[in-house]
N, C-alpha and C. Protein backbone atom coordinates (compact mmCIF):
# COMPACT_ATOMS: atom_id res chain seq x y z
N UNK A 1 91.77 130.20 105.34
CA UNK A 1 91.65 131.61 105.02
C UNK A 1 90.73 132.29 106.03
N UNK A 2 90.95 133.59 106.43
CA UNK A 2 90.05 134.46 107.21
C UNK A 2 89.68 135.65 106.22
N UNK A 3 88.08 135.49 106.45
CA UNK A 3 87.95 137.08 105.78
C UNK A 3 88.06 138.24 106.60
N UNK A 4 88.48 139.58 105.88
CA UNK A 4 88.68 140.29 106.62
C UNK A 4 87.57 141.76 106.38
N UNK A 5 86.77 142.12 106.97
CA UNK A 5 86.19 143.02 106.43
C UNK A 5 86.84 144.63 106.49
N UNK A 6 86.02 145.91 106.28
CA UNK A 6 86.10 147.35 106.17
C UNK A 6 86.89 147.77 107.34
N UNK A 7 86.49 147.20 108.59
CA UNK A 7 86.64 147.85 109.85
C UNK A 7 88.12 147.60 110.51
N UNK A 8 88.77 146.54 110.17
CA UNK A 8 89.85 146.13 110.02
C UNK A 8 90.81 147.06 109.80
N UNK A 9 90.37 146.82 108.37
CA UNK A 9 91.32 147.38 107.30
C UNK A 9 91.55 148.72 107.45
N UNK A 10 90.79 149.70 107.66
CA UNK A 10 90.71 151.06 107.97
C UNK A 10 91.66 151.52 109.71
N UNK A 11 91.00 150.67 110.70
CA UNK A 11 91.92 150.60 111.51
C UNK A 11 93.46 149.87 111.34
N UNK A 12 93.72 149.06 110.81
CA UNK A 12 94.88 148.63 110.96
C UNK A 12 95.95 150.17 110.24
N UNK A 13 95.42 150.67 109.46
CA UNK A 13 95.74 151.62 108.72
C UNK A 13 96.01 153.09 109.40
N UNK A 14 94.97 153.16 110.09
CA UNK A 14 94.88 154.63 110.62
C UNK A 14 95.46 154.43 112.09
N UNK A 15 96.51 154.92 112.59
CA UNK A 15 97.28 154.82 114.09
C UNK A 15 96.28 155.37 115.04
N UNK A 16 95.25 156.37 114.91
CA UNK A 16 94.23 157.28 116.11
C UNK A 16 93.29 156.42 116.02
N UNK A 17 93.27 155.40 114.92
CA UNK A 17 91.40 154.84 115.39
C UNK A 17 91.76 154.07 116.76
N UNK A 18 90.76 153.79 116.77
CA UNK A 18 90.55 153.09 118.70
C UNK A 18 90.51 151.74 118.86
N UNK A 19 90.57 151.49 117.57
CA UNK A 19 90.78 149.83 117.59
C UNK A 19 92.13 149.34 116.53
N UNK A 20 92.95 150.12 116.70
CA UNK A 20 93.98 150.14 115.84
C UNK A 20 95.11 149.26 116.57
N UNK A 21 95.36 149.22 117.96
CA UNK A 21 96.84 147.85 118.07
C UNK A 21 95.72 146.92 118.55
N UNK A 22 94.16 146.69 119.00
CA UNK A 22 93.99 145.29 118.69
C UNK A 22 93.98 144.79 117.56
N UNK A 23 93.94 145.18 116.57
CA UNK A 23 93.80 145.25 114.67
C UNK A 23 94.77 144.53 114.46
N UNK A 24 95.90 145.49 114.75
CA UNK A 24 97.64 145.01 114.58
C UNK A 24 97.48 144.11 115.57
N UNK A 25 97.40 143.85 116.42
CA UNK A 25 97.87 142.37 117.22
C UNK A 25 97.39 141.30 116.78
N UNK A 26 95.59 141.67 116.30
CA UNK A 26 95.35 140.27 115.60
C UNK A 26 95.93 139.78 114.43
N UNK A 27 96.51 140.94 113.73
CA UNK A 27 96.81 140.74 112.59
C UNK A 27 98.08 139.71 112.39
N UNK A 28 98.91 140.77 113.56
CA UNK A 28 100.33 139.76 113.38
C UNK A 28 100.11 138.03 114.24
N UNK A 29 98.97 138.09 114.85
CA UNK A 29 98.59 136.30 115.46
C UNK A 29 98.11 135.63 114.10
N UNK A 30 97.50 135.99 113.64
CA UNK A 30 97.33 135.27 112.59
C UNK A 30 98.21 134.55 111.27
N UNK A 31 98.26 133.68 111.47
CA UNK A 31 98.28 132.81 109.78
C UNK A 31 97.92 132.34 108.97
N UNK A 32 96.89 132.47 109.14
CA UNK A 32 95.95 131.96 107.64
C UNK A 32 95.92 133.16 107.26
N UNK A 33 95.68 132.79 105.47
CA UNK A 33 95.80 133.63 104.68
C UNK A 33 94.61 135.19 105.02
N UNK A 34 94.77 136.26 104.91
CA UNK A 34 93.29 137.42 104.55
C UNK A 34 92.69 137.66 103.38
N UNK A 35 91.62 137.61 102.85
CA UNK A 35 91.14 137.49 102.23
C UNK A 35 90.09 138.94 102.18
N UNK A 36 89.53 139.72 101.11
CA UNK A 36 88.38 140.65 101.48
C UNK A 36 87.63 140.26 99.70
N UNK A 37 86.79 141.61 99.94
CA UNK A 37 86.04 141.44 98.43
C UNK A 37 86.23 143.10 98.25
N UNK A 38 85.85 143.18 96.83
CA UNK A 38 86.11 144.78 96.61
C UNK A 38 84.81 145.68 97.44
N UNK A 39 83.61 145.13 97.35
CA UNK A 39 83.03 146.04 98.66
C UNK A 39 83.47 146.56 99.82
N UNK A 40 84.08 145.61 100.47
CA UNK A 40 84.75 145.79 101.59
C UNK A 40 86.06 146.75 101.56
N UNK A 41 86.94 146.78 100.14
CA UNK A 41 87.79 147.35 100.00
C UNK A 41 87.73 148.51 100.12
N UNK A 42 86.41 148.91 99.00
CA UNK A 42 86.25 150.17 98.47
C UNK A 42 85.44 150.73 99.37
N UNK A 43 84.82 149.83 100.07
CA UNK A 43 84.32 150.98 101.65
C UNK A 43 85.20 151.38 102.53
N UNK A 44 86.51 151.06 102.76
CA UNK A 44 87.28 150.75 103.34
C UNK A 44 88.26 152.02 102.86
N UNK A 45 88.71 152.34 101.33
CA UNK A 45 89.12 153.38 100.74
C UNK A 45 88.08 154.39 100.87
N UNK A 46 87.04 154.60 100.77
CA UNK A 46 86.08 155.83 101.02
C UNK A 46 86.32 156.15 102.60
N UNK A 47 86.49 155.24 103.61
CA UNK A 47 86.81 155.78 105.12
C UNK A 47 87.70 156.57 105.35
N UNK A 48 89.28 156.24 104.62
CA UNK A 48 90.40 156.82 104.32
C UNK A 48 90.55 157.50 103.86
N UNK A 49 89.61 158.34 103.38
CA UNK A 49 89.37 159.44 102.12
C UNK A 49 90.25 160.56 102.62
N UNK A 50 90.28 161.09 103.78
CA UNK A 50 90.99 161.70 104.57
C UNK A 50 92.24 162.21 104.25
N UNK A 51 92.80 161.10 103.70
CA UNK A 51 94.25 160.89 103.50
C UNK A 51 94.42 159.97 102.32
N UNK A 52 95.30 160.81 101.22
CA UNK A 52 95.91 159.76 100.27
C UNK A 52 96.80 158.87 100.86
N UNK A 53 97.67 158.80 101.63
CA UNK A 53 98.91 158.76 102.15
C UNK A 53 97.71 157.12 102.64
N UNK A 54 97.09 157.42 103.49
CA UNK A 54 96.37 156.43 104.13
C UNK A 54 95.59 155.48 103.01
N UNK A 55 95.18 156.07 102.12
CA UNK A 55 94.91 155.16 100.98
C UNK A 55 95.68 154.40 100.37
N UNK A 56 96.93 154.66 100.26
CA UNK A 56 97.75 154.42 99.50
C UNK A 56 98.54 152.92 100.65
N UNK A 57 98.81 153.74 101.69
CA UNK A 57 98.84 152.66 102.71
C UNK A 57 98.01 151.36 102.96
N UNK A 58 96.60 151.75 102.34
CA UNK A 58 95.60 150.40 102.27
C UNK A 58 96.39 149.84 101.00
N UNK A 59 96.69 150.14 99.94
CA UNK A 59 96.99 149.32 98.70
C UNK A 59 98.44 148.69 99.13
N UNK A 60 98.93 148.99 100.26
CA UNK A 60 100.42 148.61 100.33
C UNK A 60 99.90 147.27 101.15
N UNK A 61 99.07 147.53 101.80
CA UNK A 61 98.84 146.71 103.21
C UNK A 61 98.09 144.95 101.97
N UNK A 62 97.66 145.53 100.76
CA UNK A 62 96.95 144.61 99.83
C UNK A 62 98.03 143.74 98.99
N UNK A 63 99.47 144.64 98.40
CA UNK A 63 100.12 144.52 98.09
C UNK A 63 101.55 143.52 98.76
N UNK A 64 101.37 144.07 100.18
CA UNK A 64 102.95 143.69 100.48
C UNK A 64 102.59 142.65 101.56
N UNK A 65 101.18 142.71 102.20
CA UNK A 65 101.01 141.99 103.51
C UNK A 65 100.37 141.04 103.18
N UNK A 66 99.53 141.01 101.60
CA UNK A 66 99.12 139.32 101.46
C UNK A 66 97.60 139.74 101.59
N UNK A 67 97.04 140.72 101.66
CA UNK A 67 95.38 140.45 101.50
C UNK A 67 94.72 140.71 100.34
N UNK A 68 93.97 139.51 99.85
CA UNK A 68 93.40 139.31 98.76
C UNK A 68 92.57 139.54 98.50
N UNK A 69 92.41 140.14 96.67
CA UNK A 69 91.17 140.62 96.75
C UNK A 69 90.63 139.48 95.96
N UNK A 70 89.04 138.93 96.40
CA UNK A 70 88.47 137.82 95.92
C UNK A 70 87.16 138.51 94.69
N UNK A 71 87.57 137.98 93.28
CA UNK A 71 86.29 138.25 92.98
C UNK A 71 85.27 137.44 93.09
N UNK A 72 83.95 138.26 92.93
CA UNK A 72 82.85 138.27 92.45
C UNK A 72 82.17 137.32 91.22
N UNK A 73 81.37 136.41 91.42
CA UNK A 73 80.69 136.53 90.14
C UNK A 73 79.37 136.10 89.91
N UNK A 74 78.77 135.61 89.07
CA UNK A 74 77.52 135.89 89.03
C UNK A 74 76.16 135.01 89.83
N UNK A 75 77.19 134.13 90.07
CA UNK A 75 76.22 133.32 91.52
C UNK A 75 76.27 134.37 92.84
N UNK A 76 77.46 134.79 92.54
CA UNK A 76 77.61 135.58 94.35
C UNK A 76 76.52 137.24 94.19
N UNK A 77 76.39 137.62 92.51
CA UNK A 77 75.63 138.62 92.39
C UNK A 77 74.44 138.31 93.01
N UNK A 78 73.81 137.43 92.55
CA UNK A 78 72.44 136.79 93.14
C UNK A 78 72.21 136.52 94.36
N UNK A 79 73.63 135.56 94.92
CA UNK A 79 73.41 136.01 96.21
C UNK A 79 73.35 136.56 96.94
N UNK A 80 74.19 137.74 97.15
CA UNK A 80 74.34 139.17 97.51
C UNK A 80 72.57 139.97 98.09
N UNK A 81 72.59 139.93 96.78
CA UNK A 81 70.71 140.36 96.84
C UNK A 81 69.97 139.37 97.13
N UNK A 82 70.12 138.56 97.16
CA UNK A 82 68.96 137.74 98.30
C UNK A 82 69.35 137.69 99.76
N UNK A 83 70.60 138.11 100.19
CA UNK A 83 71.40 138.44 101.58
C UNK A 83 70.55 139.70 102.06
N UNK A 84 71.00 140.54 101.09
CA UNK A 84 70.62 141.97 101.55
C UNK A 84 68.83 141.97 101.35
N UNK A 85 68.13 141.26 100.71
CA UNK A 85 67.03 141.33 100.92
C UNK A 85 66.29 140.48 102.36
N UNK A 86 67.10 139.71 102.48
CA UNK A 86 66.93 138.86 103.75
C UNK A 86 66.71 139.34 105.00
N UNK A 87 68.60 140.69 104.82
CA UNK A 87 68.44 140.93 106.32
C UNK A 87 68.47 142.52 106.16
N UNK A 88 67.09 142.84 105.32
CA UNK A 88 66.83 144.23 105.00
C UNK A 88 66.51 145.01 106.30
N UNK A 89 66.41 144.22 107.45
CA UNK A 89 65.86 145.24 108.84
C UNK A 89 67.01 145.54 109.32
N UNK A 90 68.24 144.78 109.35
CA UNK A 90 69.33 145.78 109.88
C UNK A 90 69.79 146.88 109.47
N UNK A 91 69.42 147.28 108.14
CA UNK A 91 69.95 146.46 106.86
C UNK A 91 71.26 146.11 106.63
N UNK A 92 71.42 144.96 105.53
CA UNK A 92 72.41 144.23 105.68
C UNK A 92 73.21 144.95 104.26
N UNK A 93 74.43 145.42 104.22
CA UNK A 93 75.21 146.36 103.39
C UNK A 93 75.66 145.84 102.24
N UNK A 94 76.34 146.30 101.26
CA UNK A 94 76.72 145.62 100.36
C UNK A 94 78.17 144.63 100.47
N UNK A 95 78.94 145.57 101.37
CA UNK A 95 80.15 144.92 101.90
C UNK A 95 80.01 143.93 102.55
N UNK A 96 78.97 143.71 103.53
CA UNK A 96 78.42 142.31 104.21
C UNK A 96 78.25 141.18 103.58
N UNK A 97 76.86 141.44 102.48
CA UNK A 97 76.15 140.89 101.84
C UNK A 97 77.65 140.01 100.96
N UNK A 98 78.52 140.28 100.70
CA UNK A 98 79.50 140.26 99.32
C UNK A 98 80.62 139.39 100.61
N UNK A 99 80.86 139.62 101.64
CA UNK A 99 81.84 138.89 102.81
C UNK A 99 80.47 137.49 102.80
N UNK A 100 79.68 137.43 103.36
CA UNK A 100 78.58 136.22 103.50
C UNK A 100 78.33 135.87 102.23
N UNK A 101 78.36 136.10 101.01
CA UNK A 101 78.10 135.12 99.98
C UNK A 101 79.94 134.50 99.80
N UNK A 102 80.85 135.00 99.57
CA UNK A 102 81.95 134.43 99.38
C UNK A 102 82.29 133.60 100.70
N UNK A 103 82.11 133.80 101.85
CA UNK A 103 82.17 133.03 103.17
C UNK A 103 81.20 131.56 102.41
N UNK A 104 79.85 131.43 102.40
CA UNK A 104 79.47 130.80 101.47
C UNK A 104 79.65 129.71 100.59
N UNK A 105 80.09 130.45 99.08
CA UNK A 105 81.02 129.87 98.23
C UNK A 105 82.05 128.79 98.53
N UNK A 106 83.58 129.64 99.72
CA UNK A 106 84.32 129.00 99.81
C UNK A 106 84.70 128.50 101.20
N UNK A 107 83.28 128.51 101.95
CA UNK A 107 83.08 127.96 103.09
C UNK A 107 84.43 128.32 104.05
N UNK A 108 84.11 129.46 104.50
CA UNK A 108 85.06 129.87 105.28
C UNK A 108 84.09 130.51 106.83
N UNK A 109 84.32 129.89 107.90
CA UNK A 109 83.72 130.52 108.85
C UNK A 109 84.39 131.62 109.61
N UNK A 110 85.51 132.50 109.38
CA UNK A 110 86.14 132.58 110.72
C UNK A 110 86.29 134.58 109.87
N UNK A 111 85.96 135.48 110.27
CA UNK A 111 86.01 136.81 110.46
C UNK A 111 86.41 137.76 110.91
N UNK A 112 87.35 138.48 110.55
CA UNK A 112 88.00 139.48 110.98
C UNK A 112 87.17 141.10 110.47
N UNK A 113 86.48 140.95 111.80
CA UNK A 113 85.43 142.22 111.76
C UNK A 113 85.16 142.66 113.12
N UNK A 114 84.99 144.48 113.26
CA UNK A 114 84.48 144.69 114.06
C UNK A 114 83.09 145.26 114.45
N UNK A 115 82.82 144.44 113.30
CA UNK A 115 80.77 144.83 113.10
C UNK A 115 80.39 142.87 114.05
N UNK A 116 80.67 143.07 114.90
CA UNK A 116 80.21 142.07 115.68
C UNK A 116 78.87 142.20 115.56
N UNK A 117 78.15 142.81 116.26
CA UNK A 117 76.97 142.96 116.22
C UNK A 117 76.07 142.35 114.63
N UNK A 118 76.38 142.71 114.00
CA UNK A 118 75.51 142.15 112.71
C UNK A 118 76.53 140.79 112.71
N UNK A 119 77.37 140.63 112.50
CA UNK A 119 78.09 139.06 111.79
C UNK A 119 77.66 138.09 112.90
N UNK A 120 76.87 138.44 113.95
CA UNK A 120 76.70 137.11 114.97
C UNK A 120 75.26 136.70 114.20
N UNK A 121 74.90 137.85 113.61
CA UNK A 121 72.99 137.33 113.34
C UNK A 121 73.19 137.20 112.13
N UNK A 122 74.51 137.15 110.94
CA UNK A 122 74.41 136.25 109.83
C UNK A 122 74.45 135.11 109.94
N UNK A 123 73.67 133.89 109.15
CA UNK A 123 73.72 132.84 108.77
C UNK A 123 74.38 132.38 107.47
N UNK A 124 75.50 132.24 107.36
CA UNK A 124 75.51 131.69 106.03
C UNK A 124 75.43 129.94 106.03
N UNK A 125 74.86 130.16 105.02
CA UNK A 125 75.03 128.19 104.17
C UNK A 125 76.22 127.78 104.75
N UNK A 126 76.07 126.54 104.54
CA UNK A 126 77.05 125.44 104.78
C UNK A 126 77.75 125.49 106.37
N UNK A 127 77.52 127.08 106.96
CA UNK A 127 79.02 127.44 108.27
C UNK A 127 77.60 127.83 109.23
N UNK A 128 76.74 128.27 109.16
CA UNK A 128 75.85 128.25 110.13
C UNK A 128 75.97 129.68 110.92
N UNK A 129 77.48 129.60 111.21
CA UNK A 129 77.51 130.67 111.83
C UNK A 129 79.12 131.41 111.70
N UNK A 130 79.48 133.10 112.13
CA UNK A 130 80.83 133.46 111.80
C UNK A 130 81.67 132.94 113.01
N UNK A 131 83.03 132.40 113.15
CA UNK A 131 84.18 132.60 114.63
C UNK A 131 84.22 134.17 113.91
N UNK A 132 83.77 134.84 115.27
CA UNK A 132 84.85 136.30 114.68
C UNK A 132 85.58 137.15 115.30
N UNK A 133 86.60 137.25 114.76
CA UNK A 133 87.90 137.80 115.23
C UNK A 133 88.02 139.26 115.29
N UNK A 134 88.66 139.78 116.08
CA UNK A 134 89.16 139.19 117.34
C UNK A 134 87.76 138.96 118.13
N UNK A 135 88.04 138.25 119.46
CA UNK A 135 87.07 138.16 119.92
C UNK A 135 86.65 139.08 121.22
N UNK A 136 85.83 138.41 121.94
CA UNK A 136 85.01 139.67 122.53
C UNK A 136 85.84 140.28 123.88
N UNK A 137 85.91 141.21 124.07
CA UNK A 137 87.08 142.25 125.13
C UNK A 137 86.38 141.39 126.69
């Protein structure tokens, strides 16, 4: 499985963002499953706000293309906030915090994000560190 975070999802969606056919190219290279959490979702629907049409397009893209939404629960609550208290100088978001505890959990290293910058200086348990996708231009 790859997680996929906000930045993705919003570009793969919107045709003018600027990272929109590397989005789609990684998207269609890939085969392992996508995976997100509802933070990531629902930050992801607040970007799109713009447009129902584009919202609605995120629920299709959830629906028809296979990305899952993973819950939450009360170990990952705890963890979450000890994430975000950790890496309170970037600070570290809720959508992050909620991708690195389920990365975590179900030990998944590999990221589909374009918040490079913060996912190189997460650590999670067990993976040490993110692969993250796509990679660097």
């Amino acid at each position: 499985m790859v997680l996929i975070d906000a930045g993705p999802l919003v570009a793969l969606i919107n045709a003018s963002d600027n990272h929109h056919e590397r989005c789609a190219k990684v998207l269609r290279s890939l085969e392992e499953p996508l995976i997100t959490v509802w933070p990531a979702f629902t930050e992801a629907m607040y970007l799109l706000g713009f447009s129902w049409r584009a919202q609605d397009a995120l629920w299709e893209l959830v629906d028809r293309e296979g990305v899952g939404l993973v819950a939450l629960d009360a170990g990952n609550h705890r963890r979450i906030r000890e994430l975000m208290k950790k890496y309170r100088d970037l600070p570290m978001d809720l959508a992050d915090a909620a991708l690195v505890s389920v990365a975590e959990r179900e030990g998944i290293a590999r990221i589909f994000t374009l918040d490079r910058k913060d996912f190189q200086l997460y650590r999670p348990h067990r993976i040490g560190g993110f692969q993250i996708i796509p990679g660097e231009r």
